[in-house]
C-alpha atoms as a PDB file:
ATOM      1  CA  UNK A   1      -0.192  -1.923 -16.000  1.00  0.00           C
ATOM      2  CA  UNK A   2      -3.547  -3.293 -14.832  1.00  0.00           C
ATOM      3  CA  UNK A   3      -6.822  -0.851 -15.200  1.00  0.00           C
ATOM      4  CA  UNK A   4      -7.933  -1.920 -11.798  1.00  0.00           C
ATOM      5  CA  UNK A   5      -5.168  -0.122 -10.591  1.00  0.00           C
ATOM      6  CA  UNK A   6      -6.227   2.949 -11.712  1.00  0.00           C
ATOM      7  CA  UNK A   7      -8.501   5.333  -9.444  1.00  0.00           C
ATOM      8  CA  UNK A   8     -12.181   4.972 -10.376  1.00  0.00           C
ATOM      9  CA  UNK A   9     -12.767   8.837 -10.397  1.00  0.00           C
ATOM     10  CA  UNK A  10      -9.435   9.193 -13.283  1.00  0.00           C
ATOM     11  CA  UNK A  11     -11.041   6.332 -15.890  1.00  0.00           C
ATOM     12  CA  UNK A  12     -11.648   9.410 -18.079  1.00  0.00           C
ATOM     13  CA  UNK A  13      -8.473  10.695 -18.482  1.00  0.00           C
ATOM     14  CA  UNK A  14      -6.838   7.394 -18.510  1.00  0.00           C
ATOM     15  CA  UNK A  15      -7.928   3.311 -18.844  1.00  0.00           C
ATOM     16  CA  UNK A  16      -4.181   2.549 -17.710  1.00  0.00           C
ATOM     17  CA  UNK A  17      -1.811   4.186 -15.133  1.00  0.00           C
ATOM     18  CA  UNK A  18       1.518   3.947 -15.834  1.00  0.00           C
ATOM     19  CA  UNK A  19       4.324   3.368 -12.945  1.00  0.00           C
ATOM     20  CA  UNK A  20       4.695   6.588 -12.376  1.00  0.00           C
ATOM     21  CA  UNK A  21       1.271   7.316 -11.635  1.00  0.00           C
ATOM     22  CA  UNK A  22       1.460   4.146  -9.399  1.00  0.00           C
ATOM     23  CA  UNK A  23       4.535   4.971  -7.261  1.00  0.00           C
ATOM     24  CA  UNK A  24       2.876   8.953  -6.505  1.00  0.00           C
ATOM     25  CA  UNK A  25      -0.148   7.142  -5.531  1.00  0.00           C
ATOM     26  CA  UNK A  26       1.550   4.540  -3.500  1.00  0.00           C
ATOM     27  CA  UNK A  27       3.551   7.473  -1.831  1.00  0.00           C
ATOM     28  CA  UNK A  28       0.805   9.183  -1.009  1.00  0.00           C
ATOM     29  CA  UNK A  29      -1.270   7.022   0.484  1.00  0.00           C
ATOM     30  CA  UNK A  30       2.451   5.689   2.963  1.00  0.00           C
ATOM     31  CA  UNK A  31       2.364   9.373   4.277  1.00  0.00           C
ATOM     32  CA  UNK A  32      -0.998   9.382   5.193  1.00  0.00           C
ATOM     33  CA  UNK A  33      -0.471   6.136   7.039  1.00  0.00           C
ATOM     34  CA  UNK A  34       2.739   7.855   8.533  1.00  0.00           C
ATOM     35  CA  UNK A  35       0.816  11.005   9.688  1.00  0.00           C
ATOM     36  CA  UNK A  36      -1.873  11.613  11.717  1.00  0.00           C
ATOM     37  CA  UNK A  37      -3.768  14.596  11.224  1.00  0.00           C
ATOM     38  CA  UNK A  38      -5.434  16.661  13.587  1.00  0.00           C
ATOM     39  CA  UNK A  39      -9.245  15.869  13.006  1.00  0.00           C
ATOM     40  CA  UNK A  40      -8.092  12.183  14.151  1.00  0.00           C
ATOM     41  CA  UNK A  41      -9.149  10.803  10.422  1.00  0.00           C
ATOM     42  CA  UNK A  42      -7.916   7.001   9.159  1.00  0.00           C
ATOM     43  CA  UNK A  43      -5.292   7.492   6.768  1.00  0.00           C
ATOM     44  CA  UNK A  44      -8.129   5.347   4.773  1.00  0.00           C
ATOM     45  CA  UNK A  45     -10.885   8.107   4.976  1.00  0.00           C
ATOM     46  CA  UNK A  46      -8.158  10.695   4.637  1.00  0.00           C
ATOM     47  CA  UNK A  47      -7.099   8.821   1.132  1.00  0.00           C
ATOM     48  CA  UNK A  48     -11.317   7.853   0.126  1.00  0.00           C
ATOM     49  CA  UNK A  49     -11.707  11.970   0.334  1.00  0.00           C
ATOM     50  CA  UNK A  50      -8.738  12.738  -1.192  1.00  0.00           C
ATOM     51  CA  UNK A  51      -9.510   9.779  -4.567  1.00  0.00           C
ATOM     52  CA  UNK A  52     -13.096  11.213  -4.867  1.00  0.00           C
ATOM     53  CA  UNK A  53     -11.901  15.175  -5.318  1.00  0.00           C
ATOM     54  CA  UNK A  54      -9.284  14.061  -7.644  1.00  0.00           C
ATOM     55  CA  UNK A  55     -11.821  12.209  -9.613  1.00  0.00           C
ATOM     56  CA  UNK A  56     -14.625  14.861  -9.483  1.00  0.00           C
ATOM     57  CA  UNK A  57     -11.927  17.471 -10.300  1.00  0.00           C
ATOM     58  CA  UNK A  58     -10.950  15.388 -13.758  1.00  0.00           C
ATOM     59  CA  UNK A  59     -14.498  15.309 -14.096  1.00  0.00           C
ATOM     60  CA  UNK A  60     -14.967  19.014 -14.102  1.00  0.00           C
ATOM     61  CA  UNK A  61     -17.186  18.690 -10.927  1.00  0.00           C
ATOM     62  CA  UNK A  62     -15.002  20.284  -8.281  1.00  0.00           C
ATOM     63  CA  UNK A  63     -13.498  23.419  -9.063  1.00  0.00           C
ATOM     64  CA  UNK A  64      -9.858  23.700  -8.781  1.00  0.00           C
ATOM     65  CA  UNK A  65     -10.670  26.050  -5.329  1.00  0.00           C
ATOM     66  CA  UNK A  66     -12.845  23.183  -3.917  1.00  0.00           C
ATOM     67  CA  UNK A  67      -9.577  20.583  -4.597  1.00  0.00           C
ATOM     68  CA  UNK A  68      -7.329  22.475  -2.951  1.00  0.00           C
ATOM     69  CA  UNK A  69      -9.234  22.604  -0.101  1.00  0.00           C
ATOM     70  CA  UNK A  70      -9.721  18.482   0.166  1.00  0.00           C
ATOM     71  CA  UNK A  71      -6.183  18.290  -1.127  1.00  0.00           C
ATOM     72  CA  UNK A  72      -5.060  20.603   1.779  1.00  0.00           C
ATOM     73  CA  UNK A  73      -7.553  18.628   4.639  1.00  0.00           C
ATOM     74  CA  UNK A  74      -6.711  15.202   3.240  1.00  0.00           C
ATOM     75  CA  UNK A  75      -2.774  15.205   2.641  1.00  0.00           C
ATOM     76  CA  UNK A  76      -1.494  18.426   5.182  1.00  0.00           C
ATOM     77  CA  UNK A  77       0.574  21.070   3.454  1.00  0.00           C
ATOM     78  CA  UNK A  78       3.452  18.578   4.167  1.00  0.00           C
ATOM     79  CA  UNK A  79       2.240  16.439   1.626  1.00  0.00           C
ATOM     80  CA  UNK A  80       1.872  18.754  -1.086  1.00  0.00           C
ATOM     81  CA  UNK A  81       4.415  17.949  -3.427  1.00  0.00           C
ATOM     82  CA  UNK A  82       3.185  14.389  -3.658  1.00  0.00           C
ATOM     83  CA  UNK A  83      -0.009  15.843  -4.843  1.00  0.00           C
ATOM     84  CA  UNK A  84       1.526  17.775  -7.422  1.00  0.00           C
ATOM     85  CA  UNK A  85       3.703  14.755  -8.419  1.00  0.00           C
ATOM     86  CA  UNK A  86       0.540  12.368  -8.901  1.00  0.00           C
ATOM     87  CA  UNK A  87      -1.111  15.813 -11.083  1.00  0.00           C
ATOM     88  CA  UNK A  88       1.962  15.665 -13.255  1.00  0.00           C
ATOM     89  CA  UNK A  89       2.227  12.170 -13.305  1.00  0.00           C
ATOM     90  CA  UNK A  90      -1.385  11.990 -14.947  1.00  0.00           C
ATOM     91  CA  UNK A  91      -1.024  15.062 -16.742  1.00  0.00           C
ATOM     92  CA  UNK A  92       2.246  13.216 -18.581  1.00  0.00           C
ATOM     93  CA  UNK A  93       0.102   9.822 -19.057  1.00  0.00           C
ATOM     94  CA  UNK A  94      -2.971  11.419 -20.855  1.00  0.00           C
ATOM     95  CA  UNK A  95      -0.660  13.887 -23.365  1.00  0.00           C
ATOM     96  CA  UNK A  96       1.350  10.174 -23.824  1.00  0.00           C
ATOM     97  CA  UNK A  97      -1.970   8.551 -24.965  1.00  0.00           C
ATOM     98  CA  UNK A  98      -3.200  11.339 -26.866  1.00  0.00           C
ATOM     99  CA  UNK A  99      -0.265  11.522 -29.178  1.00  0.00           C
ATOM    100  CA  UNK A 100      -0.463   7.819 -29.158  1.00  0.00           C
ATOM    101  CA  UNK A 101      -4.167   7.848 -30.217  1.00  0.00           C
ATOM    102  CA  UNK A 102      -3.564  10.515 -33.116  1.00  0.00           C
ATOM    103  CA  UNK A 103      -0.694   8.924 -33.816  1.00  0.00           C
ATOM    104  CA  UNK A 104      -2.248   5.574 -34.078  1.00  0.00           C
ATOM    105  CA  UNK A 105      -5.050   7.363 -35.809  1.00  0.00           C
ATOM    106  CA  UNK A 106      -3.705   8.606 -38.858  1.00  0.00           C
ATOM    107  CA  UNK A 107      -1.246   5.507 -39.145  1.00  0.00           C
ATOM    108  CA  UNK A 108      -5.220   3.820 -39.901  1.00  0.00           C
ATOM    109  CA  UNK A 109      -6.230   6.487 -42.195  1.00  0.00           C
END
């Protein structure tokens, strides 16, 4: 996978996203150009608020109160389970590359 795929705000967690995180983007972004919400938001600024929370929650500079909130005004409670498919989709990259990196680690010792 190409880094430039990867969403500025997540660099720390990851330098790569793997397909899956990818395809729950990609999803996510499709229903918010399939729904319109009712502040009359572009699926684009919708997606810009929604990218910047997730990065300043991975960050530890949004609380996870304050994400639910953007998560909730960005994607609609309809969309929910994308969110928590793109969460577990990083969650399962990071703990991949951290094994990797110990792994890797004492393989060099």
């Amino acid at each position: 996978a190409n880094p430039r795929h990867c969403v500025d705000g997540l660099a720390p967690l990851a330098s790569m996203c793997s397909h899956d995180v990818m395809n729950a983007k990609a999803a996510i972004y499709l229903a918010l150009c399939e729904t319109e919400d009712e502040t009359k938001l572009s699926a684009d600024t919708r997606w810009a608020a929604y990218h910047e929370a997730i990065g300043l929650y991975v960050c530890r500079r949004l609380s996870k109160a304050e994400l639910d909130v953007v998560v909730l005004r960005a994607l609609g409670h309809e969309n929910i389970r994308r969110h928590n498919t793109l969460l577990l989709a990083l969650l399962a990259d990071a703990t991949r590359r951290t094994l990797d990196a110990r792994d890797g680690g004492a393989g060099a010792a």
